[in-house]
C-alpha atoms as a PDB file:
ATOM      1  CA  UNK A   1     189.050 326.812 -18.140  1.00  0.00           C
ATOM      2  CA  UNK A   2     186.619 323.803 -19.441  1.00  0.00           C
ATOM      3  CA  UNK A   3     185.549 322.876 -16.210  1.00  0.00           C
ATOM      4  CA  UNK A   4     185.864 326.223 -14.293  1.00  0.00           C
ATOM      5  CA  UNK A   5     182.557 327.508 -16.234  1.00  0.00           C
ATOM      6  CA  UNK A   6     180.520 324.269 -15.136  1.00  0.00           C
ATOM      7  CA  UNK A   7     181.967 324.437 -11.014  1.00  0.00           C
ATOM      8  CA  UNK A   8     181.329 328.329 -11.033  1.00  0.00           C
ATOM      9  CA  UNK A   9     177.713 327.417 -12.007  1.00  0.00           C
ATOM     10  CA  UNK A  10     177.139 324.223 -10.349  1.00  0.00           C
ATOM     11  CA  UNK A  11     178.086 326.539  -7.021  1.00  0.00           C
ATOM     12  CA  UNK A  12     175.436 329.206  -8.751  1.00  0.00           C
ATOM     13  CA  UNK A  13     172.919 327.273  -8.147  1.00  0.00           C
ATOM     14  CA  UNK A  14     173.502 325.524  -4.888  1.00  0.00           C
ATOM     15  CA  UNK A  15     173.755 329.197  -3.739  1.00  0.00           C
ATOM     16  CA  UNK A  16     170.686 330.276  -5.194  1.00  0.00           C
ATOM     17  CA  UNK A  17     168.602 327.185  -4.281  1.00  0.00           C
ATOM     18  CA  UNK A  18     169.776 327.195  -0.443  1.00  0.00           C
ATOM     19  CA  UNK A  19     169.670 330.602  -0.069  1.00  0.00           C
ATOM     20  CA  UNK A  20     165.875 330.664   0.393  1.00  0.00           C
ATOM     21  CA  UNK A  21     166.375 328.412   3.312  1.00  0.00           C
ATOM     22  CA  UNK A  22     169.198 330.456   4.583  1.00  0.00           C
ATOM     23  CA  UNK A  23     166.654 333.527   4.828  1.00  0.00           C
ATOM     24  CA  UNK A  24     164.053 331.134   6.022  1.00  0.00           C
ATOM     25  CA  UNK A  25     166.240 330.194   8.919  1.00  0.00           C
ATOM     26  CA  UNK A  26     165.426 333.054  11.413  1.00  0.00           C
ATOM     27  CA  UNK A  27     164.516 331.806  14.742  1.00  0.00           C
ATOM     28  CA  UNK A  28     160.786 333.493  15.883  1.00  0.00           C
ATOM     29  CA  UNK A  29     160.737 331.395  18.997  1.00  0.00           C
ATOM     30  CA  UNK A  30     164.468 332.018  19.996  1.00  0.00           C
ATOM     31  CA  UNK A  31     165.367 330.631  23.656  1.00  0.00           C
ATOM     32  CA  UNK A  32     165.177 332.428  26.678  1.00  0.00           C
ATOM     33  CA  UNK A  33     167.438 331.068  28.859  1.00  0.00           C
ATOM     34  CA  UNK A  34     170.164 328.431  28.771  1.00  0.00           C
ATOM     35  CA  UNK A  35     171.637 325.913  31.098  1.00  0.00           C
ATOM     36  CA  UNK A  36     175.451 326.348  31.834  1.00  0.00           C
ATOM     37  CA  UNK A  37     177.479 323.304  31.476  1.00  0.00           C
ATOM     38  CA  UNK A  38     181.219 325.469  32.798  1.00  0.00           C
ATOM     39  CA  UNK A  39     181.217 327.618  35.489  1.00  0.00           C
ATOM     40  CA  UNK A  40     181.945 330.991  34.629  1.00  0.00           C
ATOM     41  CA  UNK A  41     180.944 333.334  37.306  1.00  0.00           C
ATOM     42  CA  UNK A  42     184.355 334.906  36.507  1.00  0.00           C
ATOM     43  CA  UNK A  43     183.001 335.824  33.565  1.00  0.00           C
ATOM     44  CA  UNK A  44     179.230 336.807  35.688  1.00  0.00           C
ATOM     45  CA  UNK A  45     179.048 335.621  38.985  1.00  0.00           C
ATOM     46  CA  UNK A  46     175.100 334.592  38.131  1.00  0.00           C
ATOM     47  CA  UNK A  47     176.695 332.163  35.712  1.00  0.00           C
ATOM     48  CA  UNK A  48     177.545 329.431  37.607  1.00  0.00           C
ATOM     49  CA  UNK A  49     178.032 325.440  36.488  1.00  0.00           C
ATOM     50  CA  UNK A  50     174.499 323.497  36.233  1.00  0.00           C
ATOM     51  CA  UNK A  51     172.754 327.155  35.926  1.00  0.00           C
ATOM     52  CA  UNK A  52     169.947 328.516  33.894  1.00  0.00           C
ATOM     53  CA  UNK A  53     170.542 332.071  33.098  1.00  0.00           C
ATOM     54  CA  UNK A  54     168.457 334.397  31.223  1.00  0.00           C
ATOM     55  CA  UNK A  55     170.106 335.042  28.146  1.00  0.00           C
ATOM     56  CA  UNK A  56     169.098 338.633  27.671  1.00  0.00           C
ATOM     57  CA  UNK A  57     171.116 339.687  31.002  1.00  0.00           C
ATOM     58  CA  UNK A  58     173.754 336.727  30.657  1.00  0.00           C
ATOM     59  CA  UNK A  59     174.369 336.468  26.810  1.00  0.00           C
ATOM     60  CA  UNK A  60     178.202 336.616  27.378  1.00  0.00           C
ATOM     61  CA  UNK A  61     177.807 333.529  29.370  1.00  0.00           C
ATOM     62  CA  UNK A  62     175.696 331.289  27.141  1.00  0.00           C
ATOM     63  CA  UNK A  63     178.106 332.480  24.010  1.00  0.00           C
ATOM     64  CA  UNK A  64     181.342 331.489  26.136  1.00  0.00           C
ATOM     65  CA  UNK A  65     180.034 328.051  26.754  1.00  0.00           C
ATOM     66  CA  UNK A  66     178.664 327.416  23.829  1.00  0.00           C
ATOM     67  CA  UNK A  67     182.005 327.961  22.317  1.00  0.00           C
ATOM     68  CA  UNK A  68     183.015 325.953  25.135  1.00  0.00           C
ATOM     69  CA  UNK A  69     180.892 322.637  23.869  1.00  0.00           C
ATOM     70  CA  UNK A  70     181.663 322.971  20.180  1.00  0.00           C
ATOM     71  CA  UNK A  71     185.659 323.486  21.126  1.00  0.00           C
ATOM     72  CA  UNK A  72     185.019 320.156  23.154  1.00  0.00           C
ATOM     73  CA  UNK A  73     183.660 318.508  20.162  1.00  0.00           C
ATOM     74  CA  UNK A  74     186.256 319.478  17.743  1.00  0.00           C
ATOM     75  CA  UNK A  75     188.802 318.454  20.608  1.00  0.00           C
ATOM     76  CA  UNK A  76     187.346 314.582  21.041  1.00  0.00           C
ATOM     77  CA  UNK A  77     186.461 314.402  17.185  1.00  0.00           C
ATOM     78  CA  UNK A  78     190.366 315.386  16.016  1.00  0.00           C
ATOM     79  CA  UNK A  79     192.057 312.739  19.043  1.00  0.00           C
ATOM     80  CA  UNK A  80     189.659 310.242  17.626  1.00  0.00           C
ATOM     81  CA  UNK A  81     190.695 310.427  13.919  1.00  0.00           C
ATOM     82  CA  UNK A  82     194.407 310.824  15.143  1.00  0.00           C
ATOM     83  CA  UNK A  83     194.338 307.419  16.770  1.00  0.00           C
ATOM     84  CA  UNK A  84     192.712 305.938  13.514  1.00  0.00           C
ATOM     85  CA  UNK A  85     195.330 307.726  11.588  1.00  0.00           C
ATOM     86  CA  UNK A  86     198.557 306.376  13.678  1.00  0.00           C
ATOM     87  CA  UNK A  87     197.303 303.096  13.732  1.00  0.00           C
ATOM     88  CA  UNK A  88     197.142 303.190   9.614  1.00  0.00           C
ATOM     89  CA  UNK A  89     200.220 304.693   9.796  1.00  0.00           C
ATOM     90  CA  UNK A  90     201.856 301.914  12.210  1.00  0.00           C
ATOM     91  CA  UNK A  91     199.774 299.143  10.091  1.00  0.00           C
ATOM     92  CA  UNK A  92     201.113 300.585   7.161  1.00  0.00           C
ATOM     93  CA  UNK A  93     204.867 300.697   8.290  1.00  0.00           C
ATOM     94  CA  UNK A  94     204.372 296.350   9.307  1.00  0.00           C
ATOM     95  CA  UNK A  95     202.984 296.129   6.784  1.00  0.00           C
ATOM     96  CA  UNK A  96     205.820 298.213   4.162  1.00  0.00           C
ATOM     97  CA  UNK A  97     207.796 295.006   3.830  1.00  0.00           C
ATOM     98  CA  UNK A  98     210.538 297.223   2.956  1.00  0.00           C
ATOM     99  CA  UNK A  99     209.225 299.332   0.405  1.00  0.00           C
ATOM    100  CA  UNK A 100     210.162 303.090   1.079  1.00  0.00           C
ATOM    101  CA  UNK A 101     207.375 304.349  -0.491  1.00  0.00           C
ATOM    102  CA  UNK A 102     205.271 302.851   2.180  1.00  0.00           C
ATOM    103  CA  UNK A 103     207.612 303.571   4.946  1.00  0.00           C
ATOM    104  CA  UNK A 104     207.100 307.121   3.815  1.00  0.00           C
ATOM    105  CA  UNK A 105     203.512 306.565   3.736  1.00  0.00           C
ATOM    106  CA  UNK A 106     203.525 305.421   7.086  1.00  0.00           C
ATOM    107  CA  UNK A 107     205.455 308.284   8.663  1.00  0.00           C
ATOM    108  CA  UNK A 108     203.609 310.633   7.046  1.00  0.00           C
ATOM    109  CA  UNK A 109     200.222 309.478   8.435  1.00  0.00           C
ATOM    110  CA  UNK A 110     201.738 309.310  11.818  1.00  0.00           C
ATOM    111  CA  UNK A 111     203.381 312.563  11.251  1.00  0.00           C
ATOM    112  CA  UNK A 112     199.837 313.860   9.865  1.00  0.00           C
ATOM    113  CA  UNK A 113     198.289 312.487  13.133  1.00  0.00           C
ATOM    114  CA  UNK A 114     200.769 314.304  15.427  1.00  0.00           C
ATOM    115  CA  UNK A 115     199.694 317.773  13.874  1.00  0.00           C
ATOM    116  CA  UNK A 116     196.081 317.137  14.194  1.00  0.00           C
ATOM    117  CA  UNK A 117     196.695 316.607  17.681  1.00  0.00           C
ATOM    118  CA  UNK A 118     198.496 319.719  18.432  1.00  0.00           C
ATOM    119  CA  UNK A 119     195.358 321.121  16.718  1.00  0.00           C
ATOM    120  CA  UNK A 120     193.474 319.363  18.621  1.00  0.00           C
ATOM    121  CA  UNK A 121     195.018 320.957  21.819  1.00  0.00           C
ATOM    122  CA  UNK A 122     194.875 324.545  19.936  1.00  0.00           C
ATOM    123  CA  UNK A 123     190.961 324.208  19.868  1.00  0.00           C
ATOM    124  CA  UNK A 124     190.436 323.700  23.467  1.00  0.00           C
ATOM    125  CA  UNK A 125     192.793 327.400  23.890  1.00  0.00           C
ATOM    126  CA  UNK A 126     189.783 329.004  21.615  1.00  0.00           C
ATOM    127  CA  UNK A 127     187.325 329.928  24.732  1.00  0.00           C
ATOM    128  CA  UNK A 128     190.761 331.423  26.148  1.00  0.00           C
ATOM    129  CA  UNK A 129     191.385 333.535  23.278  1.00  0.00           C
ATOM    130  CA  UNK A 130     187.770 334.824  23.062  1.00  0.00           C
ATOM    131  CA  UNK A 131     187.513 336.077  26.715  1.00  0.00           C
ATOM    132  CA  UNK A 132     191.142 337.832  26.080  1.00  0.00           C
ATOM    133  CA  UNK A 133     189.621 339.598  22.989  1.00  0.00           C
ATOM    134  CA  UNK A 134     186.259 339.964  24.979  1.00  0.00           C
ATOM    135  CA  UNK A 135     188.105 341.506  27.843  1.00  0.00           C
ATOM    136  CA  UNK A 136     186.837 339.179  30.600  1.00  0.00           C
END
């Protein structure tokens, strides 16, 4: 209970000192238009790949591939800290000299590594998903 009373207010006043940029944060010059990097003209046949599509009539499109790049970047970000995390895991399992702590260490990072990649995989279904719940 100690050091519940100085987190709760520590996160007090991070809320209260970035909410004013929070509010601040509304976009008065807010883009037009945005340039397609998927084709979708399932989605709206004017949204094609290399495009630039008003957003007003094409929202739907701009939204899907924005999801698109940020599912991309999660996708290349998680296979890149897998790799570092089976290599520490096979270094570590070398390197365990027949300890079985560190031979449990080892599997689990490699283990660890195997889940973020199925993760990984699970991010790039998200764009899916959202035209399923969307109805495209």
């Amino acid at each position: 209970m100690k050091k519940f009373l100085p987190v709760l207010a520590s996160i007090s006043l991070l809320v209260g000192l970035l909410s004013p940029l929070v509010a601040s944060a509304v976009i008065t010059n807010a883009p037009t238009t945005c340039t397609l990097k998927y084709d979708l003209s399932g989605v709206d046949p004017a949204c094609t790949k290399d495009a630039a599509v008003v957003i007003e009539d094409h929202g739907m499109c701009c939204l899907l591939n924005t999801i698109y790049n940020i599912t991309d970047w999660i996708f290349i970000i998680s296979v890149g800290v897998a790799t570092i995390f089976v290599i520490l895991g096979a270094f570590t399992l070398v390197t365990a000299a027949g300890s079985p702590e560190k031979v449990t260490s080892g599997r689990n990072y490699i283990l660890y590594a195997a889940i973020g990649l199925i993760a990984a995989f699970l991010a790039k279904a998200v764009p899916g998903v959202v035209k399923i719940i969307v109805g495209i």
